[in-house]
Protein backbone atom coordinates (compact mmCIF):
# COMPACT_ATOMS: atom_id res chain seq x y z
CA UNK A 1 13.59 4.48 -27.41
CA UNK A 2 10.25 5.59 -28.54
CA UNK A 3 7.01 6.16 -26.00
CA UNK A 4 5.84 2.61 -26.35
CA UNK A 5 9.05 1.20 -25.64
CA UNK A 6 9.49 3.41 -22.81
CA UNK A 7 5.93 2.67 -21.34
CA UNK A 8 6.91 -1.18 -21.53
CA UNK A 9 10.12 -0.77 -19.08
CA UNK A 10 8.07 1.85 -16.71
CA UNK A 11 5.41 -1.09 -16.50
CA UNK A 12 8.59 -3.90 -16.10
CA UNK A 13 10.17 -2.06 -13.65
CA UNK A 14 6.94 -1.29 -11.69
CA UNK A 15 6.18 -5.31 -11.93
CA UNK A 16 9.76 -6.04 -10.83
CA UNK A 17 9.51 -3.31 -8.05
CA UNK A 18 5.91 -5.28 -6.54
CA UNK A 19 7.60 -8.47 -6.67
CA UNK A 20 10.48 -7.14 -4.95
CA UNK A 21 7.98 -5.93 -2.45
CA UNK A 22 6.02 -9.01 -2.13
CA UNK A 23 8.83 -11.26 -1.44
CA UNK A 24 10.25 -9.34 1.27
CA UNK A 25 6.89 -8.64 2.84
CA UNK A 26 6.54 -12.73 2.29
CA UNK A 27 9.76 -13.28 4.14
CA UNK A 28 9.27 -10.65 7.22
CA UNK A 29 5.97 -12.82 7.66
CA UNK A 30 7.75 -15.99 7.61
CA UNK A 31 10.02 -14.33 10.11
CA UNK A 32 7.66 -13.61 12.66
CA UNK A 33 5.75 -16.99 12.16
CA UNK A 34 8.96 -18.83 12.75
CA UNK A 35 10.12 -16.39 15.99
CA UNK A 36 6.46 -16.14 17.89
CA UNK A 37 4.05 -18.57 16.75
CA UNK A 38 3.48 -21.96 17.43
CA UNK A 39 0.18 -23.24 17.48
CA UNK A 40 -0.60 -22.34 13.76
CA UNK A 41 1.15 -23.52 10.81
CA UNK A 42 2.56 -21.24 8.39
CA UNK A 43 -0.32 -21.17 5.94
CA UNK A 44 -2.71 -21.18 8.22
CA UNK A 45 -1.19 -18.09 10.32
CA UNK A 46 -0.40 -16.50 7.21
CA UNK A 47 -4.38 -16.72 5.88
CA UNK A 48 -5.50 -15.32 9.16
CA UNK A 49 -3.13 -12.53 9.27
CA UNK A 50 -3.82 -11.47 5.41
CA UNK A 51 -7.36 -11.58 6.16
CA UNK A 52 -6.79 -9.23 9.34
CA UNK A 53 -4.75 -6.71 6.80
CA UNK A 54 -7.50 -6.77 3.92
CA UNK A 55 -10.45 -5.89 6.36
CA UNK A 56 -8.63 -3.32 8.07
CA UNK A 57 -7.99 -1.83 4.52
CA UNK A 58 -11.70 -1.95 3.34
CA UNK A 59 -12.01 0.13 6.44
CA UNK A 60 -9.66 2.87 5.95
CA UNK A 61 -11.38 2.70 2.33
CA UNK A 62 -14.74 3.29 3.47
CA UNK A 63 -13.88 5.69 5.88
CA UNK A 64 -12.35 7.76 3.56
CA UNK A 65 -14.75 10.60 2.72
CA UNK A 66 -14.50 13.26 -0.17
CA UNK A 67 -13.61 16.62 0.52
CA UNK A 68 -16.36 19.46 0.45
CA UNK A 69 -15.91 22.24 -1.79
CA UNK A 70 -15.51 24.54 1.32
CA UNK A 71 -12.46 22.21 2.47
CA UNK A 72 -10.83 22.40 -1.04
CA UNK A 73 -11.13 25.80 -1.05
CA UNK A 74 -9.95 25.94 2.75
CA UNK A 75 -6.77 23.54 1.67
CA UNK A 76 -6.16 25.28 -1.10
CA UNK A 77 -5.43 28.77 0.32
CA UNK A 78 -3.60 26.71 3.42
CA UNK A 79 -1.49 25.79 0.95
CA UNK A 80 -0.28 28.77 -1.13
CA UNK A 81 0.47 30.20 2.30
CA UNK A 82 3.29 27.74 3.11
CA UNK A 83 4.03 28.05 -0.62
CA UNK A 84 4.02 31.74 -0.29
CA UNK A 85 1.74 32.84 -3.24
């Protein structure tokens, strides 16, 4: 198996590894739709809640802030303590 050949079943087993992921995240959410709610249909539930998820991850993006080179630094040396260096 040569690199490209290898790089092309990484990349299909990382695609087959999402979809895995997706469907089961699909099917917990048509779980809970089918146990709690009843006012909304499916799509409609499912929109709202997606929405919900991809604001509250533009948030945690935004809030993320990048380290100072004082708190590398800091982190750094934290670190080869617990590695003992």
């Amino acid at each position: 198996m040569n690199l490209y050949q290898f790089t092309e079943y990484i990349q299909y087993l990382s695609d087959e590894l999402t979809k895995e992921q997706s469907d089961k995240q699909e099917e917990k959410l048509f779980q809970i739709w089918l146990h709690k709610v009843y006012e909304k249909s499916y799509p409609e539930w499912r929109k709202e809640v997606m929405k919900n998820v991809n604001k509250n991850k533009n948030q945690n993006t935004n809030s993320n802030k990048k380290m100072t080179e004082k708190e590398e630094k800091k982190s750094i040396k934290k670190a080869e303590r617990i590695l003992g260096r």
